[in-house]
PDB file of N, CA and C in Angstrom:
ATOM      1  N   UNK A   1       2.384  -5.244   9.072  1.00  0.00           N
ATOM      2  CA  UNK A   1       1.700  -4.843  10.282  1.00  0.00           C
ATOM      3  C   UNK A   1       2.698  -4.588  11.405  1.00  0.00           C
ATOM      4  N   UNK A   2       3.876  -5.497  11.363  1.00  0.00           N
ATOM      5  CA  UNK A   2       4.727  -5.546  12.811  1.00  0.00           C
ATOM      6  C   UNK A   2       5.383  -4.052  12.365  1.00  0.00           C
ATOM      7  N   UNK A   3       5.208  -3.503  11.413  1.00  0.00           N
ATOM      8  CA  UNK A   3       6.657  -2.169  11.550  1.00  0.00           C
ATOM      9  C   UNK A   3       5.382  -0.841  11.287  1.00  0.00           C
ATOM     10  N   UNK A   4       4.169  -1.147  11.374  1.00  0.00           N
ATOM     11  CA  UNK A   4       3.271   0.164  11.515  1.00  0.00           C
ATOM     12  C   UNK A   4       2.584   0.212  13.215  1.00  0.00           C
ATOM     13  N   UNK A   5       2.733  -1.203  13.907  1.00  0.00           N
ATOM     14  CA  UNK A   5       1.909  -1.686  14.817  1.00  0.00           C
ATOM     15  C   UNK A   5       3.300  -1.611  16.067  1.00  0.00           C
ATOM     16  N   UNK A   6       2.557  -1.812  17.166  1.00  0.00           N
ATOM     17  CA  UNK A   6       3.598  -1.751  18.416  1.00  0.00           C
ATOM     18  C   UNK A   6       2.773  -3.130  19.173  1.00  0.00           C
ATOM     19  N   UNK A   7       2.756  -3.926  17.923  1.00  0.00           N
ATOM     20  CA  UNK A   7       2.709  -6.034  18.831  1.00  0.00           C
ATOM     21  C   UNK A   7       3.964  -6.753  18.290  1.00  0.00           C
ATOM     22  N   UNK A   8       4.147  -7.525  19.191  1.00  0.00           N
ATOM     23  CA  UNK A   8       5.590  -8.289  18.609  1.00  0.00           C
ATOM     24  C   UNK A   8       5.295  -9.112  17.442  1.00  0.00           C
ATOM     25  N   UNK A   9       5.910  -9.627  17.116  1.00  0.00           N
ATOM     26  CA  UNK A   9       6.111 -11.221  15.913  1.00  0.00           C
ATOM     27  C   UNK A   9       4.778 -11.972  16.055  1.00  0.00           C
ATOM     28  N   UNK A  10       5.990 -12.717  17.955  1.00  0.00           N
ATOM     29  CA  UNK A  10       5.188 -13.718  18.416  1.00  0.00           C
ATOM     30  C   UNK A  10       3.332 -13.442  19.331  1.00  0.00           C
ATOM     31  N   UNK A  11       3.016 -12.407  19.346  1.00  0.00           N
ATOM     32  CA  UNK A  11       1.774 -12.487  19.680  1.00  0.00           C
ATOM     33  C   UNK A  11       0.941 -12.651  17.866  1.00  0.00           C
ATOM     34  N   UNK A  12       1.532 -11.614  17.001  1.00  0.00           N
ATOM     35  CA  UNK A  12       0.543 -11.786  15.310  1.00  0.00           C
ATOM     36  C   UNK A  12       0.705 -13.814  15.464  1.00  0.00           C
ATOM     37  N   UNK A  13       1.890 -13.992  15.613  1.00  0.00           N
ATOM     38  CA  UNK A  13       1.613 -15.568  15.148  1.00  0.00           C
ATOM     39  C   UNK A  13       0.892 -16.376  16.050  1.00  0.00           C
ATOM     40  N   UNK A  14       0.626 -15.914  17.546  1.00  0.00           N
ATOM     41  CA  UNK A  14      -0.417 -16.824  18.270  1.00  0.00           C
ATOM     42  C   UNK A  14      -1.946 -16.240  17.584  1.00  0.00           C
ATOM     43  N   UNK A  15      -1.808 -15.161  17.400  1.00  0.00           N
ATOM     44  CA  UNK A  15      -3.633 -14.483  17.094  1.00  0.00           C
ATOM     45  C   UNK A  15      -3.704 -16.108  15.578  1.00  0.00           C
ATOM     46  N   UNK A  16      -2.925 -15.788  14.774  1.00  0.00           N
ATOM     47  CA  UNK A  16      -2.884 -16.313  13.464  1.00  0.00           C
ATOM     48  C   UNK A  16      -3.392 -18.222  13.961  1.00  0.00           C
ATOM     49  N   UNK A  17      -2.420 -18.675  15.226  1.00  0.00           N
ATOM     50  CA  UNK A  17      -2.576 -19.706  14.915  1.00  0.00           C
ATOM     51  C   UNK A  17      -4.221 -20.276  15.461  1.00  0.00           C
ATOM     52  N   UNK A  18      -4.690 -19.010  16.469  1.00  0.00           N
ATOM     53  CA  UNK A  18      -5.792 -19.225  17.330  1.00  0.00           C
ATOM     54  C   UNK A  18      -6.863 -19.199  15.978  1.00  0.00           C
ATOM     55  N   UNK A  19      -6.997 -18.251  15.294  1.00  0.00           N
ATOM     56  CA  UNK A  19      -7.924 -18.003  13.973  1.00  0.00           C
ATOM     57  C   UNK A  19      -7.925 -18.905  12.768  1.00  0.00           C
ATOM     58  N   UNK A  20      -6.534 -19.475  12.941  1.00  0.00           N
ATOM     59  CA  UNK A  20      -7.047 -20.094  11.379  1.00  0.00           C
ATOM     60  C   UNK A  20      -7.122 -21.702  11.630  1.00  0.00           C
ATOM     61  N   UNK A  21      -7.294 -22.301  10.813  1.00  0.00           N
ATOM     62  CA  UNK A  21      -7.491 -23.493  11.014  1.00  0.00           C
ATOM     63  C   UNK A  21      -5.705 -24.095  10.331  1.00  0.00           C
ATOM     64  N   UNK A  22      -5.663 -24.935  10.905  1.00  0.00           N
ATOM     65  CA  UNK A  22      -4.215 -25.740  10.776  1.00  0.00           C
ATOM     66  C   UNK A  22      -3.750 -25.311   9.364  1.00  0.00           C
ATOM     67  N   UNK A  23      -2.062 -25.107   9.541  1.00  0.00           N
ATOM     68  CA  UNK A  23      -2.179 -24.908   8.279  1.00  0.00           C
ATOM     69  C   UNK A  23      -2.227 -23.985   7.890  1.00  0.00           C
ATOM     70  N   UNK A  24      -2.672 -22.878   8.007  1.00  0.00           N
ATOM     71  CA  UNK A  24      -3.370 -21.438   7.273  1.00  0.00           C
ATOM     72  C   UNK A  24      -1.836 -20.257   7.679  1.00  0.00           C
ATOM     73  N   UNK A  25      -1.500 -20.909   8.462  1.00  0.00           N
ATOM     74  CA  UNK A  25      -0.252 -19.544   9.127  1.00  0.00           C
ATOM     75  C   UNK A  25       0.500 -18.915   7.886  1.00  0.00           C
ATOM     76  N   UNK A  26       0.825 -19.826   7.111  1.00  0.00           N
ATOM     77  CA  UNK A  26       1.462 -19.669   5.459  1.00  0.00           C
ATOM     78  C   UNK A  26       1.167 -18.658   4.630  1.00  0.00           C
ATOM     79  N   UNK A  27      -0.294 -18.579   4.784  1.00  0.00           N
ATOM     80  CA  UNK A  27      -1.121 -17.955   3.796  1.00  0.00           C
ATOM     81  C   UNK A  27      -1.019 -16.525   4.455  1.00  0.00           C
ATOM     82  N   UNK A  28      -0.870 -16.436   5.900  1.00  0.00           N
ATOM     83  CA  UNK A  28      -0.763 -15.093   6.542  1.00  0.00           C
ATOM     84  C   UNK A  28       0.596 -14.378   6.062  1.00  0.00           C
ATOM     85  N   UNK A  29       1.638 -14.988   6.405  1.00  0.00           N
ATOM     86  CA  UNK A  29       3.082 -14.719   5.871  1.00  0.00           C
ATOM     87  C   UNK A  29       3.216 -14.146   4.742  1.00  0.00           C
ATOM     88  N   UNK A  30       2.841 -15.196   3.454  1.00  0.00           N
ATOM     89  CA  UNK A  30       2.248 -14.545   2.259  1.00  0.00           C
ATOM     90  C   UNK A  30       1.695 -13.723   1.839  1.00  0.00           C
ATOM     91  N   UNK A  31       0.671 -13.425   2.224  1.00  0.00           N
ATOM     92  CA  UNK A  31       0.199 -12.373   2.641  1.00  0.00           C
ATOM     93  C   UNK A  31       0.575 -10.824   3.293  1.00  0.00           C
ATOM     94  N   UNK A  32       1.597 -11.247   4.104  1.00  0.00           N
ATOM     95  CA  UNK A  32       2.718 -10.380   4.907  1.00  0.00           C
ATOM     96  C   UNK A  32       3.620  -9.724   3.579  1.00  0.00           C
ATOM     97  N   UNK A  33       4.450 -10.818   3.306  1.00  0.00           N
ATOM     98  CA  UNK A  33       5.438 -10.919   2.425  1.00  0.00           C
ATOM     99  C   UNK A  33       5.088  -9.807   1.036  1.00  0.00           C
ATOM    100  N   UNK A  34       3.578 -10.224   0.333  1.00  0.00           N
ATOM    101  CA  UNK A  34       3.110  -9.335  -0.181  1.00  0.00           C
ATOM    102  C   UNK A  34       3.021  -7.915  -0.046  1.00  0.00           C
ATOM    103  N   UNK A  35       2.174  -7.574   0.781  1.00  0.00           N
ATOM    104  CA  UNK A  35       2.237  -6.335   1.575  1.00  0.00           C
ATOM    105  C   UNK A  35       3.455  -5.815   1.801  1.00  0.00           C
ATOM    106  N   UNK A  36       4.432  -6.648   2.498  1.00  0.00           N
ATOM    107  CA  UNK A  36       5.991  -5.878   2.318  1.00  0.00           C
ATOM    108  C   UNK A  36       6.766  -5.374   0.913  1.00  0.00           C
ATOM    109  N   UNK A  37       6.117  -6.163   0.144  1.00  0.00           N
ATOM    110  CA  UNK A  37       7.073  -6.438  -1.034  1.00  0.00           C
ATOM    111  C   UNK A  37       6.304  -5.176  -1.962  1.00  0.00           C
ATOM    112  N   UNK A  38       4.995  -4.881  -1.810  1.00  0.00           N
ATOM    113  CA  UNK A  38       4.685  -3.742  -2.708  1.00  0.00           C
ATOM    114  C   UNK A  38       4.436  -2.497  -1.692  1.00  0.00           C
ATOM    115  N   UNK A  39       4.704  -2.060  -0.719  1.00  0.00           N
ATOM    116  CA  UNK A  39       5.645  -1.047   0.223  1.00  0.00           C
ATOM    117  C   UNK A  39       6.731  -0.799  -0.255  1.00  0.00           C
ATOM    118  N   UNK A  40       7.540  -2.080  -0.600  1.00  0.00           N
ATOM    119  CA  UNK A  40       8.942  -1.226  -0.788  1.00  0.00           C
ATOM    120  C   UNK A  40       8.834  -1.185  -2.241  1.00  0.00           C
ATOM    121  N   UNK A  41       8.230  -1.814  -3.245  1.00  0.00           N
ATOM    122  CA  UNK A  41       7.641  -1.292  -4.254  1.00  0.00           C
ATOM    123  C   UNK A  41       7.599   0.464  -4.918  1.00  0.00           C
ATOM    124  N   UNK A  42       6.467   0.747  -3.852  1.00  0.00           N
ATOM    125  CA  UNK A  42       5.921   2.023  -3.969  1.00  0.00           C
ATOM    126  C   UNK A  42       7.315   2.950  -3.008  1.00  0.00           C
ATOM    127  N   UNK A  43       7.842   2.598  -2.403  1.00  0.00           N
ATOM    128  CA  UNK A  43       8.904   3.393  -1.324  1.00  0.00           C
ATOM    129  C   UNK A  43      10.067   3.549  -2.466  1.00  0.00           C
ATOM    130  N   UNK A  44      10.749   2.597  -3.148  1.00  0.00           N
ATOM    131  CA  UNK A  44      11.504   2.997  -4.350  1.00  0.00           C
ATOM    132  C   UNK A  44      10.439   4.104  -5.636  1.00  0.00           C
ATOM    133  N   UNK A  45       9.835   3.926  -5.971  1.00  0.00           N
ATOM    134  CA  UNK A  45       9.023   4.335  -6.960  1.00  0.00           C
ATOM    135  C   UNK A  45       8.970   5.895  -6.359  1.00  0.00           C
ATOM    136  N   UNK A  46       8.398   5.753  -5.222  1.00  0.00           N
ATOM    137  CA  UNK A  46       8.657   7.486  -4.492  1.00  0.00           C
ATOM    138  C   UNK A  46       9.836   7.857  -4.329  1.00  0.00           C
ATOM    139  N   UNK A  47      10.840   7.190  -4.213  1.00  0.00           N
ATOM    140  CA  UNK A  47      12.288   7.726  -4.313  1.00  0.00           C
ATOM    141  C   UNK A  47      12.721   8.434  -5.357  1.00  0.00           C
ATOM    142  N   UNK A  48      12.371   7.327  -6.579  1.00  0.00           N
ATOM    143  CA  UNK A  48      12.952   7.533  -8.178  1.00  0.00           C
ATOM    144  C   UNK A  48      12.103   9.139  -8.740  1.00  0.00           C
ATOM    145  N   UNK A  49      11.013   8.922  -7.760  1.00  0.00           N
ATOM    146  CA  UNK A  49      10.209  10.368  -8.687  1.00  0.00           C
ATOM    147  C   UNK A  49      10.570  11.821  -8.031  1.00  0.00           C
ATOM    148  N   UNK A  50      11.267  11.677  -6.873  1.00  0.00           N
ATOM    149  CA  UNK A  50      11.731  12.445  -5.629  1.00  0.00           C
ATOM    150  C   UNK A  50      12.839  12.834  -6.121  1.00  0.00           C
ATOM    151  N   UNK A  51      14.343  12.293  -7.082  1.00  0.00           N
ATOM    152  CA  UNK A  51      15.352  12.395  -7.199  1.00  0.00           C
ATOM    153  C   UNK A  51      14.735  13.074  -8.841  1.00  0.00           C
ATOM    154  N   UNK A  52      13.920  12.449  -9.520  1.00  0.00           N
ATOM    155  CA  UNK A  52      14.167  13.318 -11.014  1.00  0.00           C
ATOM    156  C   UNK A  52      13.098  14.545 -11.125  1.00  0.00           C
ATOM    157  N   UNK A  53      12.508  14.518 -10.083  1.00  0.00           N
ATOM    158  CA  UNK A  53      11.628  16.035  -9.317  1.00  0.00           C
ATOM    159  C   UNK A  53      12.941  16.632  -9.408  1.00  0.00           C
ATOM    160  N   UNK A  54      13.762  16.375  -8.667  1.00  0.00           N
ATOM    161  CA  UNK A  54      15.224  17.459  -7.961  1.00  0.00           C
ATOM    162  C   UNK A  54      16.198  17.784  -9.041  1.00  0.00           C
ATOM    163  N   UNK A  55      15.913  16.800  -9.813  1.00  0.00           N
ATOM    164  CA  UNK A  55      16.774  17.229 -11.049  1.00  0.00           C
ATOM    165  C   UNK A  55      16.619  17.837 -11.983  1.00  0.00           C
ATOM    166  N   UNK A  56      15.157  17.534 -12.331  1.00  0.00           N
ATOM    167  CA  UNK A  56      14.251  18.129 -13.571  1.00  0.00           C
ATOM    168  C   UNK A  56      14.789  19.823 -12.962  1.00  0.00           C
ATOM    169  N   UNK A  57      14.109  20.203 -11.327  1.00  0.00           N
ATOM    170  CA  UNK A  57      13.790  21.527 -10.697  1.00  0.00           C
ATOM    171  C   UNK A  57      15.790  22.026 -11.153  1.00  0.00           C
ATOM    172  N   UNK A  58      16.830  21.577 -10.835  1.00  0.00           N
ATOM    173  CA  UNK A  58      17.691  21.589 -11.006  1.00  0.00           C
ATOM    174  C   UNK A  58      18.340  22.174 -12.312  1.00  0.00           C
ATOM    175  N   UNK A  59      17.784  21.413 -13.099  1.00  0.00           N
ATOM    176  CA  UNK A  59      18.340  21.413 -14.841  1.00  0.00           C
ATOM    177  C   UNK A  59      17.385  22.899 -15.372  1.00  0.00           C
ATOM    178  N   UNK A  60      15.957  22.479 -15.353  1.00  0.00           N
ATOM    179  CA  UNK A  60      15.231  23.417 -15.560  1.00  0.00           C
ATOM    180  C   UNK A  60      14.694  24.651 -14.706  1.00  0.00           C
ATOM    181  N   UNK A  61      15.424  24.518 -13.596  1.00  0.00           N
ATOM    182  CA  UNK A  61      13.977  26.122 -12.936  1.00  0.00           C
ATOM    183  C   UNK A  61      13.285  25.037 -12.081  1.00  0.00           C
ATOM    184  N   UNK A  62      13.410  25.704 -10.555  1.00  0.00           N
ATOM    185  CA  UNK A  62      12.972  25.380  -9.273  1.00  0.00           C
ATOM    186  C   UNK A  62      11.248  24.871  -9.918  1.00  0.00           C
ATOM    187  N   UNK A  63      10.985  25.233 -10.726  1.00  0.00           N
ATOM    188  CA  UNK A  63       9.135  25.610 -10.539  1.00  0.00           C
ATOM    189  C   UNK A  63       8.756  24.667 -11.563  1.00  0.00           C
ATOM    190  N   UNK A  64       7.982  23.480 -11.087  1.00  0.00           N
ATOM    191  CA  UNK A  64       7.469  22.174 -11.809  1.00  0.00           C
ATOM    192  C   UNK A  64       5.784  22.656 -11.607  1.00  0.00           C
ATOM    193  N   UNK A  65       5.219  22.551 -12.893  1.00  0.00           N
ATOM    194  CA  UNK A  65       4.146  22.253 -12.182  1.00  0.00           C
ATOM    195  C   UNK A  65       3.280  20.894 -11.763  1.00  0.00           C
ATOM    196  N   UNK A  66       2.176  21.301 -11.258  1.00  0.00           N
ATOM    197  CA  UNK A  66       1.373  20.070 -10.376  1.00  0.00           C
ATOM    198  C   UNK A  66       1.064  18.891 -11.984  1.00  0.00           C
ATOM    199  N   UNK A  67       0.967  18.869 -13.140  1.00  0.00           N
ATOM    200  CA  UNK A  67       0.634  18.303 -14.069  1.00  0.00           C
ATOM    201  C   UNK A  67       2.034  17.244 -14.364  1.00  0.00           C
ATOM    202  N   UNK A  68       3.144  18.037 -14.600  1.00  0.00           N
ATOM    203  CA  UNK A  68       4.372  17.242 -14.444  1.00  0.00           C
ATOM    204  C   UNK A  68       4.968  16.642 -13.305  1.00  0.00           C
ATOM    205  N   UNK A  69       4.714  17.298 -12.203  1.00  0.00           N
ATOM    206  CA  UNK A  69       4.874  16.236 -10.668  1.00  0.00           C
ATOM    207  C   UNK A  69       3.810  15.288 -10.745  1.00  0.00           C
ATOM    208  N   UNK A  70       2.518  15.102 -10.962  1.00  0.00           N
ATOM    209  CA  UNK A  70       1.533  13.774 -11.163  1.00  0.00           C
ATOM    210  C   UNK A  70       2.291  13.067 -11.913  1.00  0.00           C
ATOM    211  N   UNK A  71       2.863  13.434 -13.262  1.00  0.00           N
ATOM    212  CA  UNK A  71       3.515  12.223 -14.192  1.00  0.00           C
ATOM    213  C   UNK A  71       4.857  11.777 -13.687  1.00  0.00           C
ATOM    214  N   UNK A  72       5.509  12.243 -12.547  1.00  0.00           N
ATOM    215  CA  UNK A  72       6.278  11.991 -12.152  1.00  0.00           C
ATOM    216  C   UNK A  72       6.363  10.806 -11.478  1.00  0.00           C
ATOM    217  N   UNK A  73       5.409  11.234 -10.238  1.00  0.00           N
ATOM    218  CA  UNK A  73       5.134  10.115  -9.352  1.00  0.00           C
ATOM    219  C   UNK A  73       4.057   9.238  -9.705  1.00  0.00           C
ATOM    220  N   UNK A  74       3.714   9.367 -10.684  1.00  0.00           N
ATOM    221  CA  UNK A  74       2.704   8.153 -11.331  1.00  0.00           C
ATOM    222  C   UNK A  74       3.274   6.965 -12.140  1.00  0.00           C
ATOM    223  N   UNK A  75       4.653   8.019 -12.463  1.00  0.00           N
ATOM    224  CA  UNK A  75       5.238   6.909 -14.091  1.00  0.00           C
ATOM    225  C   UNK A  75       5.627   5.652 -13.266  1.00  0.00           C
ATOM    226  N   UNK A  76       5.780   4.644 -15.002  1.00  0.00           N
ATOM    227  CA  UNK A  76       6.109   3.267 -14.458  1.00  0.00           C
ATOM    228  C   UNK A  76       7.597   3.612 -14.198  1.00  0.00           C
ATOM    229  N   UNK A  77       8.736   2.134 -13.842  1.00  0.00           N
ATOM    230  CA  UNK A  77       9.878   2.324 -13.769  1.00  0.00           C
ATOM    231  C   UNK A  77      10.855   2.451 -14.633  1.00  0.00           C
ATOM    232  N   UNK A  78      10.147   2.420 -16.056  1.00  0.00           N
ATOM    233  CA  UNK A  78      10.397   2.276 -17.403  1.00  0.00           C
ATOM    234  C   UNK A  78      10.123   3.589 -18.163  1.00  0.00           C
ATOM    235  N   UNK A  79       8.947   4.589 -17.643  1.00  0.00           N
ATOM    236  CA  UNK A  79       8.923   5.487 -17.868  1.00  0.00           C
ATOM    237  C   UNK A  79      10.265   6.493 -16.992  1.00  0.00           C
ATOM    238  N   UNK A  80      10.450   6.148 -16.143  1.00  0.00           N
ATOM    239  CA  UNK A  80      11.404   6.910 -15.134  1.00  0.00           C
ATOM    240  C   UNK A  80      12.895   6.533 -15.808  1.00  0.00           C
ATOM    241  N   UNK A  81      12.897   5.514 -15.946  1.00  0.00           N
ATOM    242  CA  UNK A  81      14.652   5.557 -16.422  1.00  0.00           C
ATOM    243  C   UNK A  81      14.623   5.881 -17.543  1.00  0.00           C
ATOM    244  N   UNK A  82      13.591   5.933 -18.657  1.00  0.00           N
ATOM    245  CA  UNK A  82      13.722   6.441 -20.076  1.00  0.00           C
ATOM    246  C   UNK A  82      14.476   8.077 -19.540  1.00  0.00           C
ATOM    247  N   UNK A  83      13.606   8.511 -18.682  1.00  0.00           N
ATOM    248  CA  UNK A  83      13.685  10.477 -18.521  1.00  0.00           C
ATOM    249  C   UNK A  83      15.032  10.790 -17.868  1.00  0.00           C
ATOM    250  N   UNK A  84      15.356   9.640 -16.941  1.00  0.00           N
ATOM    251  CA  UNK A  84      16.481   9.937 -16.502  1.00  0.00           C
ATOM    252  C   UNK A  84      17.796   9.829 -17.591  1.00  0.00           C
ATOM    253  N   UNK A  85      17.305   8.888 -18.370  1.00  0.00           N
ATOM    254  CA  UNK A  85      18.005   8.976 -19.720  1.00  0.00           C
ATOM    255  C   UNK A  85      18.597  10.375 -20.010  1.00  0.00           C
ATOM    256  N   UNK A  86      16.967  10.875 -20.393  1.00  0.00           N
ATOM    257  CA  UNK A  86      17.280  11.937 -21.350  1.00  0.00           C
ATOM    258  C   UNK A  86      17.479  13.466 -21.091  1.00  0.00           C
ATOM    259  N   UNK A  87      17.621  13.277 -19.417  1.00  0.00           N
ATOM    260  CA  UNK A  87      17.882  14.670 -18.407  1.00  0.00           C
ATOM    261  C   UNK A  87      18.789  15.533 -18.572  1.00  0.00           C
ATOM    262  N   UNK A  88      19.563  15.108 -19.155  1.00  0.00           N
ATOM    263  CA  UNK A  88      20.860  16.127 -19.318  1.00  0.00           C
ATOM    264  C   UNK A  88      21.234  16.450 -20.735  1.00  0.00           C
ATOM    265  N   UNK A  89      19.990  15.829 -21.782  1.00  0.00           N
ATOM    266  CA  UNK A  89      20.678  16.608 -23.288  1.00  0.00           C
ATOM    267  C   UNK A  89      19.310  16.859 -23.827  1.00  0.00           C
ATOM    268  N   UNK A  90      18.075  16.686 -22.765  1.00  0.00           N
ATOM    269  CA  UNK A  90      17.217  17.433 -23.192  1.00  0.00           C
ATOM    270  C   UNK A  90      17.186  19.211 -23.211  1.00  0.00           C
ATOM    271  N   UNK A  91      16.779  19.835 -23.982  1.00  0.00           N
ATOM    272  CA  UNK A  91      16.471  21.040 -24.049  1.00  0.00           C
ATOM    273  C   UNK A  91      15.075  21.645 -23.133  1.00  0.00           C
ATOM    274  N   UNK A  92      14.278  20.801 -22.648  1.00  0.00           N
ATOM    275  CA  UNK A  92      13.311  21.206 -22.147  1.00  0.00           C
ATOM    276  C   UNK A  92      12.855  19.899 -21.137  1.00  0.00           C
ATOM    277  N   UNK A  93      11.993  20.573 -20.363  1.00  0.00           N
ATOM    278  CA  UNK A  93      11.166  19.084 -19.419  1.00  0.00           C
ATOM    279  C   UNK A  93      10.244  18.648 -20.540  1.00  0.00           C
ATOM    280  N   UNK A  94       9.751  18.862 -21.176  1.00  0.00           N
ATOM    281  CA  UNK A  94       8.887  18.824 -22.050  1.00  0.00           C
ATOM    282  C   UNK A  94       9.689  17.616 -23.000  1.00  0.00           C
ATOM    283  N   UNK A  95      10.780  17.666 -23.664  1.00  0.00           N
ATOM    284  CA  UNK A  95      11.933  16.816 -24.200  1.00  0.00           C
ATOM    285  C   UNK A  95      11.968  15.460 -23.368  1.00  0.00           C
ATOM    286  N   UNK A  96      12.144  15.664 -22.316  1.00  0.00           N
ATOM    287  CA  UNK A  96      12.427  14.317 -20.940  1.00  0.00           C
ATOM    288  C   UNK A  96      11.261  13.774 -21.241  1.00  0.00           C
ATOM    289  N   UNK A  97      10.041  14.585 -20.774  1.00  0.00           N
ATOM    290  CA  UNK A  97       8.906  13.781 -20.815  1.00  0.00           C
ATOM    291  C   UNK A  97       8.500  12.987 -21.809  1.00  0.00           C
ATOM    292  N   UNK A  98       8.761  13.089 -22.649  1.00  0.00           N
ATOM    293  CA  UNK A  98       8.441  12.998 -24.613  1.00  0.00           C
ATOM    294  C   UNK A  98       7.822  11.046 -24.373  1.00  0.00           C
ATOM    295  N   UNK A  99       7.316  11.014 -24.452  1.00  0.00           N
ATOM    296  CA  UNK A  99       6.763   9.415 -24.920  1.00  0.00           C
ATOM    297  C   UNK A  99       7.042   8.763 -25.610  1.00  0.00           C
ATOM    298  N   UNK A 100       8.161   9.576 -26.382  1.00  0.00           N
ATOM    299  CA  UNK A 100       8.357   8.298 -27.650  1.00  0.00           C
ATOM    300  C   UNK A 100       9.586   8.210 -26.884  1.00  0.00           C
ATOM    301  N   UNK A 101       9.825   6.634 -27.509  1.00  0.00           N
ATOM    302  CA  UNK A 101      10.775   6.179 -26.528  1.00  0.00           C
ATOM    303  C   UNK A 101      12.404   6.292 -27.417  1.00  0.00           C
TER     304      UNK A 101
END
């Protein structure tokens, strides 16, 4: 909230301590911590699909279509480093993409 929002720290932690009952501030943090932690989650994950977009367009021809950019930015991080694997001795995007592992 503090890096989408324009309130400081210390006002979220007076609202927090006025609302919850003793005790509870933890669970907000946690809560925080969460939320931060799958942001930068998804902020790497958009990176990784951003860089083998540029490469795929690179290796193969500017022109991806919308079916292979969805699997791009959808794949797990396991799907992504398999392709990055196989980017440079595949013969095709079609090759990279390949599922078998």
């Amino acid at each position: 909230m503090l890096d989408t929002m324009d309130i400081c720290k210390q006002d979220i932690w007076e609202v927090a301590r006025q609302a919850l009952s003793p005790g509870k501030e933890e669970t907000i943090m946690t809560l925080a911590e969460q939320l931060r932690q799958e942001g930068l989650q998804k902020g790497r994950q958009e990176e990784r699909a951003e860089l083998l977009d540029r490469l795929l367009r690179k290796r193969f021809g500017n022109i991806l279509d919308a079916h292979v950019q969805k699997r791009l930015y959808n794949a797990t991080p396991d799907q992504v480093a398999r392709w990055f694997d196989r980017i440079f001795e595949a013969g095709s995007i079609e090759e990279v993409l390949d599922e078998k592992p």
